[in-house]
C-alpha atoms as a PDB file:
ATOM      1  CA  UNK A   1       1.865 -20.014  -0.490  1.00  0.00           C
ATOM      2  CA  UNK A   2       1.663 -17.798   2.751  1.00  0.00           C
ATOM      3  CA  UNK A   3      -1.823 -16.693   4.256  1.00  0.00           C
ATOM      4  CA  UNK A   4      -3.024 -13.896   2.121  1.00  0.00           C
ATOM      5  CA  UNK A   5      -2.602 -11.865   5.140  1.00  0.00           C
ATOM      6  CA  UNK A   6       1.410 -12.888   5.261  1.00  0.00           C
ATOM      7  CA  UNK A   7       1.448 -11.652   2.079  1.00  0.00           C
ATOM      8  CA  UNK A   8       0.053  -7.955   2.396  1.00  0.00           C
ATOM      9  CA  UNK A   9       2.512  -7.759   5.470  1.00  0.00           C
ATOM     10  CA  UNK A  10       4.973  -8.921   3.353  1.00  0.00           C
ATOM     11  CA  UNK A  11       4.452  -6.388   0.605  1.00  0.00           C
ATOM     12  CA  UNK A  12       4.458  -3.341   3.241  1.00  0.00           C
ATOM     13  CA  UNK A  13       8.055  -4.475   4.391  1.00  0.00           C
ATOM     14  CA  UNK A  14       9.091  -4.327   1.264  1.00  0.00           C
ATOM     15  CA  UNK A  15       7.229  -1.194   0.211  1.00  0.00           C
ATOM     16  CA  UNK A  16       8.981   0.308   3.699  1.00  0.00           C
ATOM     17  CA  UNK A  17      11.988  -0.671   3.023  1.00  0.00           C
ATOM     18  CA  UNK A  18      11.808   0.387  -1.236  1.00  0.00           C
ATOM     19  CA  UNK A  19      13.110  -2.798  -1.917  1.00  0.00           C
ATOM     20  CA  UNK A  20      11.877  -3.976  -5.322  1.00  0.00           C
ATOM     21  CA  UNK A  21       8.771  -5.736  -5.529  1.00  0.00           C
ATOM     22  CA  UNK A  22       8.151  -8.203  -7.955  1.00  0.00           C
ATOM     23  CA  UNK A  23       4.919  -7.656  -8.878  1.00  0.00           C
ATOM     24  CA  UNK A  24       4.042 -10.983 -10.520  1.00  0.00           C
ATOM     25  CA  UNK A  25       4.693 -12.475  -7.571  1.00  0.00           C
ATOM     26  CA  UNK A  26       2.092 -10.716  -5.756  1.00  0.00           C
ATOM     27  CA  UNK A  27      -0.148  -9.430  -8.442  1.00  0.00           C
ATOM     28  CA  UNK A  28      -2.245 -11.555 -10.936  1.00  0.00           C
ATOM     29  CA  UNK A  29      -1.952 -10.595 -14.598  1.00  0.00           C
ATOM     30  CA  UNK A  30      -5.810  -9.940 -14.365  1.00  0.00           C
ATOM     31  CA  UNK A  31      -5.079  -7.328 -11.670  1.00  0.00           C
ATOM     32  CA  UNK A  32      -7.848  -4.620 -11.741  1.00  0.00           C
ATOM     33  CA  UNK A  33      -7.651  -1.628  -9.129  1.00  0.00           C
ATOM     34  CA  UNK A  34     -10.980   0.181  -8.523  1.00  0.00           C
ATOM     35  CA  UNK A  35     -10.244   3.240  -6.090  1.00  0.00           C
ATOM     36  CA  UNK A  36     -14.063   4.659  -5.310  1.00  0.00           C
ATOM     37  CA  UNK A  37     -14.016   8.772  -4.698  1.00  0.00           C
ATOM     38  CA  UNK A  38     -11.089   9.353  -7.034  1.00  0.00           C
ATOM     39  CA  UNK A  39     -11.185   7.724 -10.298  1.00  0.00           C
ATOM     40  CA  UNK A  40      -8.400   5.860 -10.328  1.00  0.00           C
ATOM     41  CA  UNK A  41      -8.759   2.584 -12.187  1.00  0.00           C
ATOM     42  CA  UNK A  42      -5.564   0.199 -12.975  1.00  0.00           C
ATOM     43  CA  UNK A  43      -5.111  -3.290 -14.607  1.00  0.00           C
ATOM     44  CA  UNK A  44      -2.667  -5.785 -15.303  1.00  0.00           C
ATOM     45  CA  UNK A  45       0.633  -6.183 -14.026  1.00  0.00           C
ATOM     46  CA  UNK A  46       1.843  -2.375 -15.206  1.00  0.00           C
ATOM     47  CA  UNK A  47      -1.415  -1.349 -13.033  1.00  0.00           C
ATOM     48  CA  UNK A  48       0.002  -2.786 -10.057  1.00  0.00           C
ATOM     49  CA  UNK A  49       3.489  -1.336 -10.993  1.00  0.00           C
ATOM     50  CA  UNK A  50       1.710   2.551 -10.952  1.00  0.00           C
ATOM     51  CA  UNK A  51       0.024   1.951  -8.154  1.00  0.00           C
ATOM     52  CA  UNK A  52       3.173   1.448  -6.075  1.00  0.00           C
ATOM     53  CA  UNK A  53       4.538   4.129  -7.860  1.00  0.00           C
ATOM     54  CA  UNK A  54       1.544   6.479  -7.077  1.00  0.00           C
ATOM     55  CA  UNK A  55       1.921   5.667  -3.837  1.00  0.00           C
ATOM     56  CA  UNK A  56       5.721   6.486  -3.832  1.00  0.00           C
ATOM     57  CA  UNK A  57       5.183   9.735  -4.901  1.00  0.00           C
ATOM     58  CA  UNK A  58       2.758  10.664  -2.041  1.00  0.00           C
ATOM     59  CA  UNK A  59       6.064  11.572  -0.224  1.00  0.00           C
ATOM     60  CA  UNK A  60      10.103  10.841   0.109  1.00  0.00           C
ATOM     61  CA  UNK A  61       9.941   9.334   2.626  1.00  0.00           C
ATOM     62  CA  UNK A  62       5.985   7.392   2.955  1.00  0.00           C
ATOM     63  CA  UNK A  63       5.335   4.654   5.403  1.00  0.00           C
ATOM     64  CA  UNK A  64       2.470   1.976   5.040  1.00  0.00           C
ATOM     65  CA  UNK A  65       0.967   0.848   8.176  1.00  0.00           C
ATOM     66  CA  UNK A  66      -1.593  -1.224   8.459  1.00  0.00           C
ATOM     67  CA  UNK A  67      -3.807  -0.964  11.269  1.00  0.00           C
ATOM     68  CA  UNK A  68      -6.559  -3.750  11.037  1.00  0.00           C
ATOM     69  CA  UNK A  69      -6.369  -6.755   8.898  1.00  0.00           C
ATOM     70  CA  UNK A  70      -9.352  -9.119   8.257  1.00  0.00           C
ATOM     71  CA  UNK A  71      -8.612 -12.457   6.265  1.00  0.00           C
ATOM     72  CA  UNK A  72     -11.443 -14.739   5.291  1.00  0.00           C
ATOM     73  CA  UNK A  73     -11.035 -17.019   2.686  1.00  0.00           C
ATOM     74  CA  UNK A  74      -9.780 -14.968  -0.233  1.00  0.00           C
ATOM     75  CA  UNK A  75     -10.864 -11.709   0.693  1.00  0.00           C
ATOM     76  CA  UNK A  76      -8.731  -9.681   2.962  1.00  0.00           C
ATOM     77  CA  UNK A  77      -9.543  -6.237   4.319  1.00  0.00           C
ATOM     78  CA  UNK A  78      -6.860  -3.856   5.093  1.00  0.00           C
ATOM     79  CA  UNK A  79      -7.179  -0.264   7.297  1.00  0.00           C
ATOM     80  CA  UNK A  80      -4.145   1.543   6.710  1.00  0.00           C
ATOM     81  CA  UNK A  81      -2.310   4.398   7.965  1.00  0.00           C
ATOM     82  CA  UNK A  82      -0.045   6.731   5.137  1.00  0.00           C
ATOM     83  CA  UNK A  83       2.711   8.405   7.244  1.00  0.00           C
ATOM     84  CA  UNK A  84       5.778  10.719   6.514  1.00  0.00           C
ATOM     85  CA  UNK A  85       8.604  12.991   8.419  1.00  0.00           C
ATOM     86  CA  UNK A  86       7.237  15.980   6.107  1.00  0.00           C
ATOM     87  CA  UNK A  87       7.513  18.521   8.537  1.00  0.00           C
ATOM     88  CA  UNK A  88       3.695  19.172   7.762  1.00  0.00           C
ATOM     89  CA  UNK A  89       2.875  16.384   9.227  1.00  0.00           C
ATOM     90  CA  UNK A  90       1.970  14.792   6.101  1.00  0.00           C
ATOM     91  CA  UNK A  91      -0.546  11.523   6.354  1.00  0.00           C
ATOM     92  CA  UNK A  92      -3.412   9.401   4.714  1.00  0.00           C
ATOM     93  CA  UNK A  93      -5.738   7.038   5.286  1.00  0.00           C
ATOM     94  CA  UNK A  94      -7.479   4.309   3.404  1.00  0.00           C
ATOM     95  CA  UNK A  95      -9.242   0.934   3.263  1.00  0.00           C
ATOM     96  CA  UNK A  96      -9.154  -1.811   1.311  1.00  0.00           C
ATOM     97  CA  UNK A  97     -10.725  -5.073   0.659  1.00  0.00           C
ATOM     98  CA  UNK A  98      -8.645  -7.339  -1.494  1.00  0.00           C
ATOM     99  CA  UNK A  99      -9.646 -10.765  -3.665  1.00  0.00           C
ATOM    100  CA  UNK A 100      -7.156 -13.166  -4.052  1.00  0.00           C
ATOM    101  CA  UNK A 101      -6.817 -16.073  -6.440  1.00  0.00           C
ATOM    102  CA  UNK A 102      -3.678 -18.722  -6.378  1.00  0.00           C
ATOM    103  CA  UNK A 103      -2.221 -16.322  -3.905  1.00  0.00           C
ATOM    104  CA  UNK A 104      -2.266 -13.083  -5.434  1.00  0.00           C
ATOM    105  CA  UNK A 105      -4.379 -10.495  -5.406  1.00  0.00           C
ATOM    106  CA  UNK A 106      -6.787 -10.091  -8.349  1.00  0.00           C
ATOM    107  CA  UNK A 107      -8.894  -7.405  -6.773  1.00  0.00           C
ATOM    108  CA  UNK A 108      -8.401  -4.392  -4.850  1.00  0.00           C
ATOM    109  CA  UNK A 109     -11.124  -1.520  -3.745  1.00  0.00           C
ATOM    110  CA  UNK A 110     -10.372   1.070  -2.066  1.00  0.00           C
ATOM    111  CA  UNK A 111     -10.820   4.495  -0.578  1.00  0.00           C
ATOM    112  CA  UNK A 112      -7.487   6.866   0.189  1.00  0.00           C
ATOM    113  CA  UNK A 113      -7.460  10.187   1.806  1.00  0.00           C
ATOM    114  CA  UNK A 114      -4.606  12.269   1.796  1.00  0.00           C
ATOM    115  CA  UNK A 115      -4.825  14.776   5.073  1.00  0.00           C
ATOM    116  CA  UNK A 116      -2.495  17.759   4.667  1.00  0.00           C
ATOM    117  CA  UNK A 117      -1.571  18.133   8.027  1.00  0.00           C
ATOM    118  CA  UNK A 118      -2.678  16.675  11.675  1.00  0.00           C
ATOM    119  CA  UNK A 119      -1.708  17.402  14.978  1.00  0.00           C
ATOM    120  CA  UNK A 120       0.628  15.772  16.813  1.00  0.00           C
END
């Protein structure tokens, strides 16, 4: 199995490009979200599904970015960037710290902020 950082990299390609994501793959049946600020709590494989999802629906067109990664042993921690062509000048922002186990991720807390606009 790839460096758990290879694999978030991996999973933002894919997530770019809206090919399908098979979320076994990459998720562990035992998958529990915990997004701080917001609320927003998901498990299991169908957790990891609507997160995607969720994240799909931010815009038409979103783009993942990630900005700093940090791997040590199975943690990884992920600052991201949330863009879009939305002529507002949609974007977001979060970061994440991710457990993994076997080579998926088990864990993932997080903070996401959804800016309305920014200047460019």
């Amino acid at each position: 199995m790839a460096a758990h950082g290879e694999v978030m990299r991996e999973l933002v390609r894919l997530f770019n490009e809206r090919a399908e994501v098979d979320v076994a793959r990459y998720f562990a049946p035992e998958f529990q979200l915990d997004q701080a600020g917001v609320g927003a709590s998901r498990s299991g494989l169908g957790g990891a599904r609507d997160m995607i999802e969720a994240l799909y629906a931010w815009s038409p067109d979103v783009q993942l970015e990630i900005l700093t990664l940090v791997e040590e042993g199975d943690y990884v921690a992920v600052r991201w960037q949330v863009t879009s062509s939305d002529p507002a000048g949609f974007r977001g922002v979060m970061m994440s710290m991710y457990r993994f186990v076997d080579g998926r991720i088990v864990d993932d807390w997080g903070i996401s902020q959804r800016a309305a606009a920014w200047q460019r």
